[in-house]
C-alpha atoms as a PDB file:
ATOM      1  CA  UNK A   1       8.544 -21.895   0.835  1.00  0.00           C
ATOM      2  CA  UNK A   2      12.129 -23.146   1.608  1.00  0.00           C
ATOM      3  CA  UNK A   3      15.216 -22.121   0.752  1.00  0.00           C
ATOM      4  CA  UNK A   4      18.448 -23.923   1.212  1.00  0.00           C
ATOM      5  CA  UNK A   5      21.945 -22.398   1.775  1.00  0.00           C
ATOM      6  CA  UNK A   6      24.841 -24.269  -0.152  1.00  0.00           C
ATOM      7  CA  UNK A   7      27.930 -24.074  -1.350  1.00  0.00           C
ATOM      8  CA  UNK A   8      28.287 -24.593  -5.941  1.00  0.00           C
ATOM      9  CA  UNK A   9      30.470 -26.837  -7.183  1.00  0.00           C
ATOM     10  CA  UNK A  10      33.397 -25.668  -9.242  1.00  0.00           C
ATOM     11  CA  UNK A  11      31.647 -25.884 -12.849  1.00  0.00           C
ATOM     12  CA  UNK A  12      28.527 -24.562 -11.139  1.00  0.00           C
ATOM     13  CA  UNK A  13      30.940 -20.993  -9.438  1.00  0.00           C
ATOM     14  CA  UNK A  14      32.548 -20.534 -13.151  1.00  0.00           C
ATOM     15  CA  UNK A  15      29.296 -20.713 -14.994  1.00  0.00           C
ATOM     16  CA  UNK A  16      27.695 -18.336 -12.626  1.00  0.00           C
ATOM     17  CA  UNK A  17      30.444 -16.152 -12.812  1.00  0.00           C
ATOM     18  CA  UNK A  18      32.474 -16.233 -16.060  1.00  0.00           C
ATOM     19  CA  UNK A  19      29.096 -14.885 -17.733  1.00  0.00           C
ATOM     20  CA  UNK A  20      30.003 -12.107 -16.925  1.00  0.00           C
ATOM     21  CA  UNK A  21      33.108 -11.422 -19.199  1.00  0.00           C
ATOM     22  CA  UNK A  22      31.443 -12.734 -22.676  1.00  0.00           C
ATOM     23  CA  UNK A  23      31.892 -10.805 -25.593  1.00  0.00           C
ATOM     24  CA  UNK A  24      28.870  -8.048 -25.332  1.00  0.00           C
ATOM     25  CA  UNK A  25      28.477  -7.698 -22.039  1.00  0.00           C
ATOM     26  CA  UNK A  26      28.284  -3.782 -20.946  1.00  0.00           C
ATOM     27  CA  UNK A  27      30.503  -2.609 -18.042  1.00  0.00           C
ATOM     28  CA  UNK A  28      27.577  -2.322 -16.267  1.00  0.00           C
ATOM     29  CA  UNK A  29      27.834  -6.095 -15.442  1.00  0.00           C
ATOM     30  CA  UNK A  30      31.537  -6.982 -16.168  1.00  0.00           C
ATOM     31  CA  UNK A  31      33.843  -4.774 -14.229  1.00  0.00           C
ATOM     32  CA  UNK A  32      32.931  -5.515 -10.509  1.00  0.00           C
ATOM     33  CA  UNK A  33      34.369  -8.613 -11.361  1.00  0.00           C
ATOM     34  CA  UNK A  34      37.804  -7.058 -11.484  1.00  0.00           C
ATOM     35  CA  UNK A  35      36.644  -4.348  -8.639  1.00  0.00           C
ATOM     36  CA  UNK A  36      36.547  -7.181  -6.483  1.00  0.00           C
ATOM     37  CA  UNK A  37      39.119  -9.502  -7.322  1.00  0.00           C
ATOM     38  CA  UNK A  38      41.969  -6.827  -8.475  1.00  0.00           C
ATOM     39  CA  UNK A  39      44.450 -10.338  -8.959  1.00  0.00           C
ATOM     40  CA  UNK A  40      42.503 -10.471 -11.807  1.00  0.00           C
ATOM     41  CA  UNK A  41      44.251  -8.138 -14.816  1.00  0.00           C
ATOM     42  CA  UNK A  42      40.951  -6.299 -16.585  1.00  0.00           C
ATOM     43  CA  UNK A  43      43.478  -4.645 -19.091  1.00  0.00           C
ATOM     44  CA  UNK A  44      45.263  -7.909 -19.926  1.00  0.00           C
ATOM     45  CA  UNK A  45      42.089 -10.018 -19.765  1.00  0.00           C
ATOM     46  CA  UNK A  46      40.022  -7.664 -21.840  1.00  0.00           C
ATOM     47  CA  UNK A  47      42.657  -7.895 -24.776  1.00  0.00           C
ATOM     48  CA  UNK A  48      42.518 -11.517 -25.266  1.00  0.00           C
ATOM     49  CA  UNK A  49      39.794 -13.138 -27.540  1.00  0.00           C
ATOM     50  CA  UNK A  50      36.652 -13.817 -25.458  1.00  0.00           C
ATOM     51  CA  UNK A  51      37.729 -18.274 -25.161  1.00  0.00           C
ATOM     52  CA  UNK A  52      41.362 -16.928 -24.052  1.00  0.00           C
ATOM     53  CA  UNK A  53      39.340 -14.647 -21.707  1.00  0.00           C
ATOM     54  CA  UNK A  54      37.498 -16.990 -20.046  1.00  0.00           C
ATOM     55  CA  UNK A  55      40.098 -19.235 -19.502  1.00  0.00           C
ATOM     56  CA  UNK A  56      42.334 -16.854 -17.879  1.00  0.00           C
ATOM     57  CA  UNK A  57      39.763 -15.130 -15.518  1.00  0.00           C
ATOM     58  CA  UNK A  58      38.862 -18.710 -14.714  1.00  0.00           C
ATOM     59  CA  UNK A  59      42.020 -20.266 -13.483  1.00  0.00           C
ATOM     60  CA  UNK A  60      42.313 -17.231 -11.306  1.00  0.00           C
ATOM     61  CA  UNK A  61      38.765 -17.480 -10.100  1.00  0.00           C
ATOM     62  CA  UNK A  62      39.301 -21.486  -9.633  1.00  0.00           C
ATOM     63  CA  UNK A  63      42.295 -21.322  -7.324  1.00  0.00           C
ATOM     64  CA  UNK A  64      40.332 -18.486  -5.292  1.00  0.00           C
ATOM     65  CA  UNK A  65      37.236 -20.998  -4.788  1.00  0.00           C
ATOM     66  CA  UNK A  66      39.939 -23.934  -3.788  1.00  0.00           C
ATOM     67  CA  UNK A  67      41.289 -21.381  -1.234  1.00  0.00           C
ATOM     68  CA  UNK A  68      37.445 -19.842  -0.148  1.00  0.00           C
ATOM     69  CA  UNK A  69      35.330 -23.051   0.207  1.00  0.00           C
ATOM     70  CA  UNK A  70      35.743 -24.026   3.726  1.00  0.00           C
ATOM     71  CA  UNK A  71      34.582 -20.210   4.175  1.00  0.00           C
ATOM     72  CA  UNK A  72      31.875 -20.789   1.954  1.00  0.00           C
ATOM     73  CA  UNK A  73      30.836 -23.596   4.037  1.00  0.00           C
ATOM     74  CA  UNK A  74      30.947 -21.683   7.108  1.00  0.00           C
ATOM     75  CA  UNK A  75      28.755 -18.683   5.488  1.00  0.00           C
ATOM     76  CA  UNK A  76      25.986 -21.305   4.258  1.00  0.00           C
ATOM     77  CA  UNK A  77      25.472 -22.551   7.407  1.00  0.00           C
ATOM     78  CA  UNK A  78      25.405 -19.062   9.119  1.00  0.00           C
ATOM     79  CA  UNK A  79      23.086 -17.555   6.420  1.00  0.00           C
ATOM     80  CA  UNK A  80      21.013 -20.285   6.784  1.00  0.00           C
ATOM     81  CA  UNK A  81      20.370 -19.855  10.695  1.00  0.00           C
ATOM     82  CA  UNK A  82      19.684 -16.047  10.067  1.00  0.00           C
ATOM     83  CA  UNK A  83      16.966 -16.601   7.489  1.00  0.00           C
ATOM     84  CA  UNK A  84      15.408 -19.602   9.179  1.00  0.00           C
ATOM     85  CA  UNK A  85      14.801 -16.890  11.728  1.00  0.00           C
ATOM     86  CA  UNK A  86      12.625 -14.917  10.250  1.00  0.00           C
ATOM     87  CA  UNK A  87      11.294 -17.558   8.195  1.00  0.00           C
ATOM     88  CA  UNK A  88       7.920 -17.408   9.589  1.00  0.00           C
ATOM     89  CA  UNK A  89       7.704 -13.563   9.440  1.00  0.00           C
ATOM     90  CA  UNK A  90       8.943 -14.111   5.806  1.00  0.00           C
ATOM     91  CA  UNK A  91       6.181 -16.289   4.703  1.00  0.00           C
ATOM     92  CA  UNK A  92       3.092 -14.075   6.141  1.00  0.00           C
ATOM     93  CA  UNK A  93       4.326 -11.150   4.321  1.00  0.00           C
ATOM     94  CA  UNK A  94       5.035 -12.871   0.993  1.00  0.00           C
ATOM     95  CA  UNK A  95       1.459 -14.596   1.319  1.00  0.00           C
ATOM     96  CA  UNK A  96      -0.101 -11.684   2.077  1.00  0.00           C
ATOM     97  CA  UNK A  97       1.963  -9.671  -0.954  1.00  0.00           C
ATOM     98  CA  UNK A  98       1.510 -12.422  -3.585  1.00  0.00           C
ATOM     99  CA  UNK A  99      -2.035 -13.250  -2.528  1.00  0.00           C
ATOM    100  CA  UNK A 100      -1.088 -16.807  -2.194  1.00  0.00           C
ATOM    101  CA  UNK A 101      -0.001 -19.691   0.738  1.00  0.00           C
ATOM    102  CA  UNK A 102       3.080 -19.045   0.628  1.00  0.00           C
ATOM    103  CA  UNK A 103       3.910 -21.973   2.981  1.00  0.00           C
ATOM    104  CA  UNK A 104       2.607 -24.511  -0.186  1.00  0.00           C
ATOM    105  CA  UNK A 105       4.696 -23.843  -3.045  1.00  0.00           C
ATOM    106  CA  UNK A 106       8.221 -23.196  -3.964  1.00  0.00           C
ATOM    107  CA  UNK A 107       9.862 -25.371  -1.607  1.00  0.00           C
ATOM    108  CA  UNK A 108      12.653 -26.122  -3.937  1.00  0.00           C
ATOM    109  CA  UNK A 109      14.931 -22.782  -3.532  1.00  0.00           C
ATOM    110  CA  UNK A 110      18.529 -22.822  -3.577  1.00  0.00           C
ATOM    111  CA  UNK A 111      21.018 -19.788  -2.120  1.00  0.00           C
ATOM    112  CA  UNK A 112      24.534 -20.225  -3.047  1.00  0.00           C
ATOM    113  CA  UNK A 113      27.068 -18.851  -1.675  1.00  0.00           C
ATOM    114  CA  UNK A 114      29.471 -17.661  -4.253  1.00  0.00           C
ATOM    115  CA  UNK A 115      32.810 -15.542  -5.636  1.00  0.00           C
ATOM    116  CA  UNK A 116      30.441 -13.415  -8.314  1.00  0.00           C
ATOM    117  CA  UNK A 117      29.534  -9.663  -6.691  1.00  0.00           C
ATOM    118  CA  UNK A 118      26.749  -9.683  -9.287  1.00  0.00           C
ATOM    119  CA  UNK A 119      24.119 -11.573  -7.493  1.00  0.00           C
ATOM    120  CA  UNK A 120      22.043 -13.621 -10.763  1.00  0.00           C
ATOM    121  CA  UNK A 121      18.884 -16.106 -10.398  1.00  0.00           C
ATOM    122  CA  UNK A 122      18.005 -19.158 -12.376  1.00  0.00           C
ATOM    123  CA  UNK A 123      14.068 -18.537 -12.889  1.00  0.00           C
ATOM    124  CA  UNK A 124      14.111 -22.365 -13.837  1.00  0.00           C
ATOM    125  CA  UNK A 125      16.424 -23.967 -10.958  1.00  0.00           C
ATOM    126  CA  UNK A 126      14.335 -21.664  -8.330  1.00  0.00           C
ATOM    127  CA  UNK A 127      18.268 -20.569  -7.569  1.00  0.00           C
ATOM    128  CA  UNK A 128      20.067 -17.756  -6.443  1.00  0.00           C
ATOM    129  CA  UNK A 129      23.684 -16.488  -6.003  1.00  0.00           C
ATOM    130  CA  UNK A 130      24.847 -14.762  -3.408  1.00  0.00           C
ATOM    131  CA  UNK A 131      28.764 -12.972  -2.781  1.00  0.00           C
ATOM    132  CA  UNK A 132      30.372 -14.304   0.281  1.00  0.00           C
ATOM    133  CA  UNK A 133      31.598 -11.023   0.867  1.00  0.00           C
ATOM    134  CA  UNK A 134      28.193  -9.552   1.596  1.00  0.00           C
ATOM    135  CA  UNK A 135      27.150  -8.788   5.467  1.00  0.00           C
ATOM    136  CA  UNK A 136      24.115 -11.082   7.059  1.00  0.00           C
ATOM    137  CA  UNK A 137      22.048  -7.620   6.306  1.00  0.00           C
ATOM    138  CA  UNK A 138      22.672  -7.487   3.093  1.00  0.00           C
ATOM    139  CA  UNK A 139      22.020 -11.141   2.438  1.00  0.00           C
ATOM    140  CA  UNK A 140      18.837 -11.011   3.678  1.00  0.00           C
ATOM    141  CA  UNK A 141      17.756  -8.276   1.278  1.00  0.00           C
ATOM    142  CA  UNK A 142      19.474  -9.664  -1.420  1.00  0.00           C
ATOM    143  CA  UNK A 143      17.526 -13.184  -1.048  1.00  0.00           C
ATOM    144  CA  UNK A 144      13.874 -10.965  -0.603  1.00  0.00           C
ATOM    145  CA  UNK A 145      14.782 -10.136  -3.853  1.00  0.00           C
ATOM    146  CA  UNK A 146      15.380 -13.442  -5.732  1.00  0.00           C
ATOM    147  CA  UNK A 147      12.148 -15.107  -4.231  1.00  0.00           C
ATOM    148  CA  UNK A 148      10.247 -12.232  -5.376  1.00  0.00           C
ATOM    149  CA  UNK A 149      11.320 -12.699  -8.424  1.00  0.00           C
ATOM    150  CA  UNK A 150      10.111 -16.570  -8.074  1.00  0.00           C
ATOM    151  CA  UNK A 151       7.130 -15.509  -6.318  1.00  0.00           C
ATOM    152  CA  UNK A 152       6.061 -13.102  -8.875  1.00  0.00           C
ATOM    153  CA  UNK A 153       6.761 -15.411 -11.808  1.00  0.00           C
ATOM    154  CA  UNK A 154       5.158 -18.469 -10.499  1.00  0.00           C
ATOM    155  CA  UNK A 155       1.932 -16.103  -9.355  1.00  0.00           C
ATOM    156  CA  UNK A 156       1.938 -14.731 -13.397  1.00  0.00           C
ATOM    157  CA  UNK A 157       2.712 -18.362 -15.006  1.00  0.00           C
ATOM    158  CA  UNK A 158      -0.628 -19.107 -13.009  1.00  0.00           C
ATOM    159  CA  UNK A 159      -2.451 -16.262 -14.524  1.00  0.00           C
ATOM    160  CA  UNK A 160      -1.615 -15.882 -17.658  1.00  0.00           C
ATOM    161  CA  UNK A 161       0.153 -19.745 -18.680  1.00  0.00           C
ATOM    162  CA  UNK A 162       2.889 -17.479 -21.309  1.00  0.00           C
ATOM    163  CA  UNK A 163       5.769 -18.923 -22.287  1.00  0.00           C
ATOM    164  CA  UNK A 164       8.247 -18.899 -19.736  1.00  0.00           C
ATOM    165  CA  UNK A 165      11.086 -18.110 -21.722  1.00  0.00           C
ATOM    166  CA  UNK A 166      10.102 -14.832 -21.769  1.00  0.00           C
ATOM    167  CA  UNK A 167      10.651 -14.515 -18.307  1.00  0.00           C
ATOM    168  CA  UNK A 168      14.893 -13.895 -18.242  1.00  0.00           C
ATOM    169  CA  UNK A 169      16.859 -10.713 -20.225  1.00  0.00           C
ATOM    170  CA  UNK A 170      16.099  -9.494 -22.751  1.00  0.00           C
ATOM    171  CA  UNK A 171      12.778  -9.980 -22.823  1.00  0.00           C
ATOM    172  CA  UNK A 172       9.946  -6.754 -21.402  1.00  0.00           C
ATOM    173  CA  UNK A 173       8.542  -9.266 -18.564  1.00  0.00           C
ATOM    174  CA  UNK A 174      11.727  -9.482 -17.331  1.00  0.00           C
ATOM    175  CA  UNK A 175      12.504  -5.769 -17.209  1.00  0.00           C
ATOM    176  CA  UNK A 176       8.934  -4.684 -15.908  1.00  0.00           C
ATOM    177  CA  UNK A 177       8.971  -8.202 -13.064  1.00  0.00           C
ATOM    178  CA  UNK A 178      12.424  -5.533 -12.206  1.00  0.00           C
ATOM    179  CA  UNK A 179      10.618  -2.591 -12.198  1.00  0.00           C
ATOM    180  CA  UNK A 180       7.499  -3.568  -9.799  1.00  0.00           C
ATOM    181  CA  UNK A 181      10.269  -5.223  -7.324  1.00  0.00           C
ATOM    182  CA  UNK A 182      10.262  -1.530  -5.718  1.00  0.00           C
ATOM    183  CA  UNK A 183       6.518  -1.596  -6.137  1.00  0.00           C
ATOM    184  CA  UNK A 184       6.054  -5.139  -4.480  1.00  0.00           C
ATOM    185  CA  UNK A 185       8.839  -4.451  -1.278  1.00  0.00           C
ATOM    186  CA  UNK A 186       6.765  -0.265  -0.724  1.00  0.00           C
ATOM    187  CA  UNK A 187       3.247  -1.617  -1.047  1.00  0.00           C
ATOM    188  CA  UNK A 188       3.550  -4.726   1.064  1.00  0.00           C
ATOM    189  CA  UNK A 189       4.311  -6.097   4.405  1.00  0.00           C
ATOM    190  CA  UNK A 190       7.672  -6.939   2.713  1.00  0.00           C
ATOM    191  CA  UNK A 191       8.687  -3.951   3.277  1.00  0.00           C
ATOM    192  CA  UNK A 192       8.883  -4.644   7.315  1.00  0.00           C
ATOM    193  CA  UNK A 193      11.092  -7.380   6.582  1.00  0.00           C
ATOM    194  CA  UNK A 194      14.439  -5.972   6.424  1.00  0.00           C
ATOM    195  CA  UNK A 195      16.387  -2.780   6.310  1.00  0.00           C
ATOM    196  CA  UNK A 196      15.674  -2.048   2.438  1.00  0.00           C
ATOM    197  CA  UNK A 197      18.227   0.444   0.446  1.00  0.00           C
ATOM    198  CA  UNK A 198      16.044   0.309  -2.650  1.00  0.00           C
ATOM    199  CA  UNK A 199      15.011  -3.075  -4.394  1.00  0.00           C
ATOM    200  CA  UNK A 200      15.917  -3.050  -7.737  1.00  0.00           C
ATOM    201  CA  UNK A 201      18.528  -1.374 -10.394  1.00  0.00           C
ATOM    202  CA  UNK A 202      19.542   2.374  -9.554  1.00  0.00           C
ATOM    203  CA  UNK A 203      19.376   3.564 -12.831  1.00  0.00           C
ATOM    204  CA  UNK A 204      14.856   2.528 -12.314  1.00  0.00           C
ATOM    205  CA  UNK A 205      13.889   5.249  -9.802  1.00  0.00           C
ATOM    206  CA  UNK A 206      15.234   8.172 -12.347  1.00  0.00           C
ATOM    207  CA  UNK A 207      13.415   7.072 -15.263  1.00  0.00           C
ATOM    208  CA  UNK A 208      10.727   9.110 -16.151  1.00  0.00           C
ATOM    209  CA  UNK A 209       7.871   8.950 -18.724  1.00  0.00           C
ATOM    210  CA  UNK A 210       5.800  11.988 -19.683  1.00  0.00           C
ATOM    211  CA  UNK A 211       7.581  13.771 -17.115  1.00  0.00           C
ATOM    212  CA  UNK A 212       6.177  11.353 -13.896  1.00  0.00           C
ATOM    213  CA  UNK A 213       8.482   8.741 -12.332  1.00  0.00           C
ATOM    214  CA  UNK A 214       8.225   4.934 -13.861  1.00  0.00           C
ATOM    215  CA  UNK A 215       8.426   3.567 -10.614  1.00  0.00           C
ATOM    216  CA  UNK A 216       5.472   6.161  -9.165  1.00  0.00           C
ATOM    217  CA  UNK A 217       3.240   4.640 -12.719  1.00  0.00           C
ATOM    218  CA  UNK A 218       3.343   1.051 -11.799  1.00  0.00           C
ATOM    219  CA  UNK A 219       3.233   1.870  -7.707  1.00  0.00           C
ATOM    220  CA  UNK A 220      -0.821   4.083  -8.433  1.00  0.00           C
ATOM    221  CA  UNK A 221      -1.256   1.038 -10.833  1.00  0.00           C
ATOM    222  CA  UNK A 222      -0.845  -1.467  -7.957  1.00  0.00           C
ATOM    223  CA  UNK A 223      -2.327   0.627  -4.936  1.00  0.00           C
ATOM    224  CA  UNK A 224      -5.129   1.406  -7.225  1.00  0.00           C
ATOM    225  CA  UNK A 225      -5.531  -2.653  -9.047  1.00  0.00           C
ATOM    226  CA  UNK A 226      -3.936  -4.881  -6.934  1.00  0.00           C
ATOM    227  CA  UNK A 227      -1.654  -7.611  -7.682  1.00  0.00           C
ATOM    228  CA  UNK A 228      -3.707  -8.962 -11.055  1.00  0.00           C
ATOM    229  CA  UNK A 229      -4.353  -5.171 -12.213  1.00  0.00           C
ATOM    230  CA  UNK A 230      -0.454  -4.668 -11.644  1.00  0.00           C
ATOM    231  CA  UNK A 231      -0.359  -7.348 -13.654  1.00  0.00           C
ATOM    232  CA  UNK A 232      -2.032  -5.946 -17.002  1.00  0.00           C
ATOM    233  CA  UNK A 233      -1.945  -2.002 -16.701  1.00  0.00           C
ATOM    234  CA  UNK A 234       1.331  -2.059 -15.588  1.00  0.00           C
ATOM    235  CA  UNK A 235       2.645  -4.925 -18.416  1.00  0.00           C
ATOM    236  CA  UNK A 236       0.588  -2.761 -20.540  1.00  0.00           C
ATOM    237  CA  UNK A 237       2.114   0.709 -19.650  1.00  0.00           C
ATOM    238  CA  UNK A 238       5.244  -0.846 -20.152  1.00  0.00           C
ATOM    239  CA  UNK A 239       4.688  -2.357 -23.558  1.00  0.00           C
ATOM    240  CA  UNK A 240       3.722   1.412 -24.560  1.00  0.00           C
ATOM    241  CA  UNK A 241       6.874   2.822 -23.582  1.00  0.00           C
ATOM    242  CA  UNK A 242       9.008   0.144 -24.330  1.00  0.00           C
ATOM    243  CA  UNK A 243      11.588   1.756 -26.301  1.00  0.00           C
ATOM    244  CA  UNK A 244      11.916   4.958 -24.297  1.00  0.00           C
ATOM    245  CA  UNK A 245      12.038   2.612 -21.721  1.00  0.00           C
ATOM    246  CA  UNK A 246      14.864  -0.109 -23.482  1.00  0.00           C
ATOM    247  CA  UNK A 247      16.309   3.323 -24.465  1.00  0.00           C
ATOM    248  CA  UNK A 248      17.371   4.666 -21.188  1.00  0.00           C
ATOM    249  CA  UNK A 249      18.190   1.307 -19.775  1.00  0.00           C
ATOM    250  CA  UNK A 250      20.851   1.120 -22.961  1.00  0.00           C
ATOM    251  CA  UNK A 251      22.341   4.544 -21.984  1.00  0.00           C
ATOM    252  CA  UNK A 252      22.734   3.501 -18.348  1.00  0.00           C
ATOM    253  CA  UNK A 253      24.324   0.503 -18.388  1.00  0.00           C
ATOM    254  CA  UNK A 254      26.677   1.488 -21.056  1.00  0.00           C
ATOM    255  CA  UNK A 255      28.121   4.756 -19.122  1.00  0.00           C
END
């Protein structure tokens, strides 16, 4: 496994950020944008038609990248020294948690450093992005994260051979591969790896189904089945509940 630090090109900064201020998008994703970059006016930008929208946000967020990407530069190289630290350390737990050589596959990962405080992945690029404005700490978590995500999807593709489409919002793999991140960092020697402050969306560990915490289900399922049993009771739990489950997930991120 091998991740490398870089800095995103202009067209590749906008595209990972500017997604976040299309027409539809709950607040849930769209206003750190304007938390973090207060330059940026949400009132006057959320009036304007979404093509308007985008172009405005992105002239603001262009000249900030012009002025930021010697920074960036700097932070890629730094972040790359810190994680190539615990590299070793790093692969043992994720072979161990995935039940796979880690040192074999996925050797293709990309970090980049970027302007967006929402943090996505690229399932298809093996990519992540990461805010410059995070601390080393906090980068380190953040970048468990994303290669569990790859980890987890390329162990399932191997299991199963689905369609991999199915693996990004909205889709239910993608919400329960979210779900079991808390599972996979608790149950694992991941969890020695860094300072964790939970490992996936807040509004996950208060969800509860018959009265018993989500997260708690799919955790028994795992101690209980292992990865492959995780696998298919948990998918399968999930698929039961799925619209209490889309349900709450609707009323969180729209608050």
């Amino acid at each position: 496994m091998k991740l490398t630090f870089r800095v995103p090109s202009l067209d590749q900064m906008l595209e990972a950020t500017l997604w976040t201020q299309e027409d539809g998008i709950t607040p849930y994703w769209r206003n750190d944008l304007y938390k973090a970059y207060p330059q940026i006016d949400q009132e006057k930008a959320l009036a304007l038609p979404e093509k308007e929208r985008m172009k405005y946000v992105g002239d603001i967020l262009t000249q900030i990248y012009k002025e930021k990407k010697d920074e960036l530069k700097t932070l890629s190289k730094r972040w790359q020294e810190r994680w190539n630290s615990q590299l070793e350390q790093i692969e043992r737990a994720f072979s161990q948690a995935y039940e796979i050589n880690a040192k074999s596959i996925l050797n293709n990962m990309t970090a980049y450093v970027n302007l967006n405080f929402i943090c996505p992945r690229y399932l298809d690029s093996h990519s992540c992005y990461l805010f410059y404005r995070i601390d080393p700490d906090q980068m380190v978590r953040i970048c468990l994260h994303e290669v569990m995500h790859f980890f987890w999807f390329y162990k399932w593709q191997e299991h199963f051979h689905d369609d991999s489409k199915e693996y990004d919002t909205p889709h239910l793999k993608w919400i329960f591969s979210e779900m079991v991140q808390e599972t996979m960092m608790q149950d694992t020697p991941i969890k020695d790896l860094a300072e964790w402050k939970g490992n996936t969306y807040d509004y996950f560990y208060t969800m509860n189904i018959d009265g018993k915490p989500i997260l708690k289900t799919l955790s028994d399922i795992h101690k209980q089945k292992g990865l492959i049993g995780l696998f298919k009771d948990g998918y399968q739990y999930c698929q039961e509940h799925e619209n209490e489950i889309r349900a709450m997930i609707k009323e969180a991120e729209n608050i």
